[in-house]
Protein backbone atom coordinates (compact mmCIF):
# COMPACT_ATOMS: atom_id res chain seq x y z
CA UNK A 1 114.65 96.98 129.74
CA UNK A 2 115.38 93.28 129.17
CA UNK A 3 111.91 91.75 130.15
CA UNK A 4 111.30 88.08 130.22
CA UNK A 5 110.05 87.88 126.49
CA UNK A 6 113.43 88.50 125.41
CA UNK A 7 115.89 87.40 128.54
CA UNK A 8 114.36 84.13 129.07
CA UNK A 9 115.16 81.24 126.45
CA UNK A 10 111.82 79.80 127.15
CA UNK A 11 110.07 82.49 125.55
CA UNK A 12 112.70 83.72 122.90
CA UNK A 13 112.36 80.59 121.09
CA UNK A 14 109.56 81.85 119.80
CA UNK A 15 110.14 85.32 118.91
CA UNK A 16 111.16 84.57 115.26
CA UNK A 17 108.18 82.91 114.64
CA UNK A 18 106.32 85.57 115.68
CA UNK A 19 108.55 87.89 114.02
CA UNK A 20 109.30 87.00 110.42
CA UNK A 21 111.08 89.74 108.20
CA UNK A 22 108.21 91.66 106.02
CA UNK A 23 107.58 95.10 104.78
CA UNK A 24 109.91 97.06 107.75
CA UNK A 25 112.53 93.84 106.31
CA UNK A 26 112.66 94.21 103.05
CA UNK A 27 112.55 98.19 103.34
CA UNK A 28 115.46 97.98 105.50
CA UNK A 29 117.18 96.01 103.05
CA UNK A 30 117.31 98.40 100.24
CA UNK A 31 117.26 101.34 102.10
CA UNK A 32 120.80 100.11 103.59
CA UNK A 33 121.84 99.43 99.28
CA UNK A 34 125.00 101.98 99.00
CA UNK A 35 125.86 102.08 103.13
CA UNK A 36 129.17 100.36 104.07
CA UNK A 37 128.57 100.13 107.87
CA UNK A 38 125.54 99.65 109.95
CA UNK A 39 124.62 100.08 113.28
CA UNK A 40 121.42 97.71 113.94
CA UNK A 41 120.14 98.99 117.68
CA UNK A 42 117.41 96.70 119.59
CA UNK A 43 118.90 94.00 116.81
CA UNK A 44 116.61 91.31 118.75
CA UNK A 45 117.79 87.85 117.53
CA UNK A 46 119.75 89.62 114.44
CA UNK A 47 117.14 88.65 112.08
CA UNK A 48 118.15 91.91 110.10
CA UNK A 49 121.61 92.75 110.91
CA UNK A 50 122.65 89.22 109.49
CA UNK A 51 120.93 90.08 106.35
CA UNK A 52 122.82 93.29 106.21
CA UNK A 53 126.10 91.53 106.88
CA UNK A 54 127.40 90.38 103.20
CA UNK A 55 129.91 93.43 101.88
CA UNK A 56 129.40 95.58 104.74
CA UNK A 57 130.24 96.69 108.31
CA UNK A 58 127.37 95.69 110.93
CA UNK A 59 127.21 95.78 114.62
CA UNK A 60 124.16 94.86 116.02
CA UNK A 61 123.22 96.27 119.23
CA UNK A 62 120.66 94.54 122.34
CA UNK A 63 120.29 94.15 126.27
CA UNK A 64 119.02 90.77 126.05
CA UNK A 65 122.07 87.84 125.46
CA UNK A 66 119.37 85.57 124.69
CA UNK A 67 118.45 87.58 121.33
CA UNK A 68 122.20 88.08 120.49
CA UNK A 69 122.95 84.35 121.00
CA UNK A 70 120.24 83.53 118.44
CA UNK A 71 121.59 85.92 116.28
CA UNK A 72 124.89 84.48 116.96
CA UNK A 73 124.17 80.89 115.52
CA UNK A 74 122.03 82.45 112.17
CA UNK A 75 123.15 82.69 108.75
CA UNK A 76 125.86 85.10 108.29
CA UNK A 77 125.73 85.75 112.19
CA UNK A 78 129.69 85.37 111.81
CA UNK A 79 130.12 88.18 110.01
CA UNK A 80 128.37 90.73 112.67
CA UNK A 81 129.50 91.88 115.74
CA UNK A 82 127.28 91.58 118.69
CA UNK A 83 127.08 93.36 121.06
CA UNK A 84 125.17 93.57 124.46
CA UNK A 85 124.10 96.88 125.21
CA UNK A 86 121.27 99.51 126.13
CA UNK A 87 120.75 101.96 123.38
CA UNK A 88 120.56 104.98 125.90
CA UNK A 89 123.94 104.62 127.08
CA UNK A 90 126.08 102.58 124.43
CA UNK A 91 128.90 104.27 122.70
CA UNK A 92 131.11 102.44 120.92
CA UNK A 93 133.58 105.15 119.68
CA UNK A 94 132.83 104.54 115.62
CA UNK A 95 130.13 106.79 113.14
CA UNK A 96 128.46 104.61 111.10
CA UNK A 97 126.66 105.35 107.62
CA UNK A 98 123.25 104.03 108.65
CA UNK A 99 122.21 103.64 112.43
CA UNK A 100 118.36 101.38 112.71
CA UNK A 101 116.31 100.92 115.05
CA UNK A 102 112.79 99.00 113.79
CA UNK A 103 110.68 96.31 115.16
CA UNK A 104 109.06 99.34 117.61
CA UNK A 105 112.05 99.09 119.81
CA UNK A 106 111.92 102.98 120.58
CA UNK A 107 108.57 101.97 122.30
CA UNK A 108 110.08 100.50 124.90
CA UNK A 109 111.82 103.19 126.62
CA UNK A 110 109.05 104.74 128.75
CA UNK A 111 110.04 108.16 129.44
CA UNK A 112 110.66 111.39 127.50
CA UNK A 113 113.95 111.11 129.16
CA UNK A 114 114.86 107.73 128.06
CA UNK A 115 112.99 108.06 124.86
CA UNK A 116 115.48 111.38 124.08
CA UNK A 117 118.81 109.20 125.33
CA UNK A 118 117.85 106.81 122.79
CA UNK A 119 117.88 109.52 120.17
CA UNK A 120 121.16 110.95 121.53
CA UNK A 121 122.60 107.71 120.73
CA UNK A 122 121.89 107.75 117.12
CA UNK A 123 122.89 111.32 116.78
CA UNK A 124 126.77 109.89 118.26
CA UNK A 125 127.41 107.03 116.16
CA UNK A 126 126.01 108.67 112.96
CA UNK A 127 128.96 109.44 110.31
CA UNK A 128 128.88 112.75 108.57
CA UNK A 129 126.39 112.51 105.13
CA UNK A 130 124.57 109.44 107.56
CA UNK A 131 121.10 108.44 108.13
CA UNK A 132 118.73 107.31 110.06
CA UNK A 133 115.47 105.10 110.58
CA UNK A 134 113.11 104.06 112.97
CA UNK A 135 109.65 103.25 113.78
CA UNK A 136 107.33 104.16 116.88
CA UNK A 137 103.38 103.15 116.24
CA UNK A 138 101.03 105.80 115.87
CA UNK A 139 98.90 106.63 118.84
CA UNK A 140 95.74 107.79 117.00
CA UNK A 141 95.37 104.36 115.58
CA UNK A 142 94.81 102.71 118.78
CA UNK A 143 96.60 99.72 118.17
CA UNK A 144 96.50 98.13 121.69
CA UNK A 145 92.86 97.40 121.15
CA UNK A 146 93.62 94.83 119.22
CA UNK A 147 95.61 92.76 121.73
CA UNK A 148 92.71 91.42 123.68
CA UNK A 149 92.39 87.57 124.02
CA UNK A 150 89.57 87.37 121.86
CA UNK A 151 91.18 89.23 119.05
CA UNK A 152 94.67 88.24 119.46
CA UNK A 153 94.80 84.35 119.70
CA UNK A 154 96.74 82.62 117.16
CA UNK A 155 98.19 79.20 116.38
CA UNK A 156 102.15 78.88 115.45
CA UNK A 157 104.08 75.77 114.98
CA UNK A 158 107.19 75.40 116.79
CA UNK A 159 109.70 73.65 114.96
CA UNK A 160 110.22 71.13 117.82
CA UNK A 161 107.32 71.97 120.18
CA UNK A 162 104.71 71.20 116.99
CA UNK A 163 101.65 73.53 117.72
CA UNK A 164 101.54 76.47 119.79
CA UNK A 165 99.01 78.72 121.23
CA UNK A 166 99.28 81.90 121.44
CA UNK A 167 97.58 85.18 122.85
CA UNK A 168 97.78 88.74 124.56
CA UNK A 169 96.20 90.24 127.20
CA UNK A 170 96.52 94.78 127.67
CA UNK A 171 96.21 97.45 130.08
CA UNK A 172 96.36 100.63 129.38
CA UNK A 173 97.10 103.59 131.42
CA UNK A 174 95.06 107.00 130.47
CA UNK A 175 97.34 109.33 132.67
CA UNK A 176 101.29 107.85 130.97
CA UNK A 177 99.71 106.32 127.41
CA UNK A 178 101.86 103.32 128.46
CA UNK A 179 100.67 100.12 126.93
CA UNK A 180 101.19 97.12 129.53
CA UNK A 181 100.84 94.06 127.60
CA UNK A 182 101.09 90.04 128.63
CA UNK A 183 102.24 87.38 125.74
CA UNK A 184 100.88 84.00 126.89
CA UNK A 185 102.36 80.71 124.78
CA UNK A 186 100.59 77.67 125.53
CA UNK A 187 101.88 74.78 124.06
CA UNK A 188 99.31 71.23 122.77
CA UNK A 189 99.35 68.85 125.35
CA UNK A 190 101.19 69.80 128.18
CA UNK A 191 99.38 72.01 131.04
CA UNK A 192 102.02 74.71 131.11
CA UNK A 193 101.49 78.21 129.69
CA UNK A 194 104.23 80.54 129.28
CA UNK A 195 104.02 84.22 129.81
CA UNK A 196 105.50 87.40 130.61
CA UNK A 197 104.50 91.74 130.84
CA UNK A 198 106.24 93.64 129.00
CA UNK A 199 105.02 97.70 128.95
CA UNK A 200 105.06 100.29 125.80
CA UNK A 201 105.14 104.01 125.23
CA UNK A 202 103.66 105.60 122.05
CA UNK A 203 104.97 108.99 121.70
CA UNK A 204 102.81 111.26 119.10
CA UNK A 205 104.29 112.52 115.80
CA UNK A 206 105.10 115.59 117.77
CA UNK A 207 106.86 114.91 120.78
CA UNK A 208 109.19 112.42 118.38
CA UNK A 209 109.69 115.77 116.28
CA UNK A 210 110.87 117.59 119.14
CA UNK A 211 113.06 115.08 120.66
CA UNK A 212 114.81 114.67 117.27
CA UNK A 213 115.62 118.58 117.36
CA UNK A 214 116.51 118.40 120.80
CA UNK A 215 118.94 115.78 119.97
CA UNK A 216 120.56 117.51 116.95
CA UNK A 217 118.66 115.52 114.11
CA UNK A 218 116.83 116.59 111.19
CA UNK A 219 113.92 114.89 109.46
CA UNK A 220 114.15 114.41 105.45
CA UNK A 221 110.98 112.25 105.40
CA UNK A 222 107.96 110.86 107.66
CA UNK A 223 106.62 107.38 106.52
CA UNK A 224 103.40 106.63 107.83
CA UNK A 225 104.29 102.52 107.01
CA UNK A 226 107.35 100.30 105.55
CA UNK A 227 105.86 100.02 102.08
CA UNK A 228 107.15 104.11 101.88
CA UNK A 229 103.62 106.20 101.88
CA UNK A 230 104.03 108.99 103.70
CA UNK A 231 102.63 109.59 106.89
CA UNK A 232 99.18 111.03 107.46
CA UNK A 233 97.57 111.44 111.16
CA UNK A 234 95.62 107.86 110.45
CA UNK A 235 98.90 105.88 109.26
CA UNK A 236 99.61 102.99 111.33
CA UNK A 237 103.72 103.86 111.87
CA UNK A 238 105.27 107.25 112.41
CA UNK A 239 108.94 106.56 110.78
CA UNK A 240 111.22 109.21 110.74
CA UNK A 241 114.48 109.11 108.25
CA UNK A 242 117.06 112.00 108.55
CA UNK A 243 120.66 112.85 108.98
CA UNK A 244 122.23 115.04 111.50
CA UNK A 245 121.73 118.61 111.52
């Protein structure tokens, strides 16, 4: 589960500039208003969970150390405790009033199995009257398409590498639906190019529904994106928030 993009410093130095807090952010933010503990799993490099950290109880969640030593060393980063983990099997023996999970990180577990371990998870470390959020991208929008070369090159300035390009490459395989996609970095003036595979499930509205049941959740709401529409069969997220049954 811990692919190269986030195990190996080289490339994780440039997840946060790829991954800047916006609407899923900011939704997070109020959403987690009257909670007094969190539970932040895939927290990445903590972008969130630090936010969340000022009056309140988090514990951010990850497989890659990398991520959770950037976390670590960010601004309130004190005040959470990390913790290096995979969100099928972690239990850490506490309910919580809000348990996350954004930034697609569901995607990455591949199987129905994993995908319902994941949701088992939540279900164990939510606290009675607690809820839940995630995201998983919508299948019927076709996303992947747009990670092509062509369509997905982009320039970012690294704070000590200067300018940066950057691009995808994507497979995609009919019979699974799994997404395998490459995230090249190539950096002005020196020959090198960094890159790794990583590979991405997008379960459909329906088989999310069922593995929620299955693993003793119930769904208040379906958001179809983080600005809080709800979700029709052409919105780009499918974000479920609930409670246990």
């Amino acid at each position: 589960m811990t692919d190269r993009l986030y195990s190996d410093p080289e490339l994780v130095q440039f997840y946060d500039i790829e991954n800047v807090g916006g609407d899923d952010f900011n939704y997070c933010l109020e959403f987690a208003v009257n909670t007094r503990s969190v539970l932040d799993l895939g927290c990445g490099t903590g972008q969130l969970a630090a936010a969340l950290s000022d009056g309140r109880r988090v514990t951010g969640v990850d497989p890659a150390l990398p991520m959770l030593e950037v976390g670590r060393g960010r601004p309130g980063g004190d005040k959470v405790e990390w913790v290096e983990g995979d969100a099928r099997t972690v239990r850490l023996g506490r309910r919580f009033d809000l348990v996350l999970l954004t930034g697609h990180a569901f995607q990455v577990f591949l199987t129905k199995e994993d995908q319902g371990a994941v949701l088992r998870t939540i279900a164990a470390h939510l606290a009675s009257g607690g809820r839940f959020i995630f995201d998983s991208r919508n299948p019927t929008v076709k996303e992947w398409l747009e990670w092509t070369p062509q369509r997905s090159e982009r320039i970012l300035t690294h704070p000590n590498l200067g300018v940066v390009k950057s691009w995808n490459d994507v497979e995609r395989d009919a019979a699974t639906g799994v997404v395998t996609y490459s995230t090249f970095y190539e950096v002005s003036g020196r020959r090198q190019v960094l890159g790794a595979e990583s590979k991405i499930a997008f379960p459909t509205k329906d088989d999310i529904a069922r593995m929620l049941d299955e693993a003793g959740l119930l769904v208040e709401h379906w958001l179809g994106n983080w600005r809080g529409e709800p979700y029709v069969d052409s919105s780009p997220e499918i974000i479920p928030i609930g409670r246990l049954r």
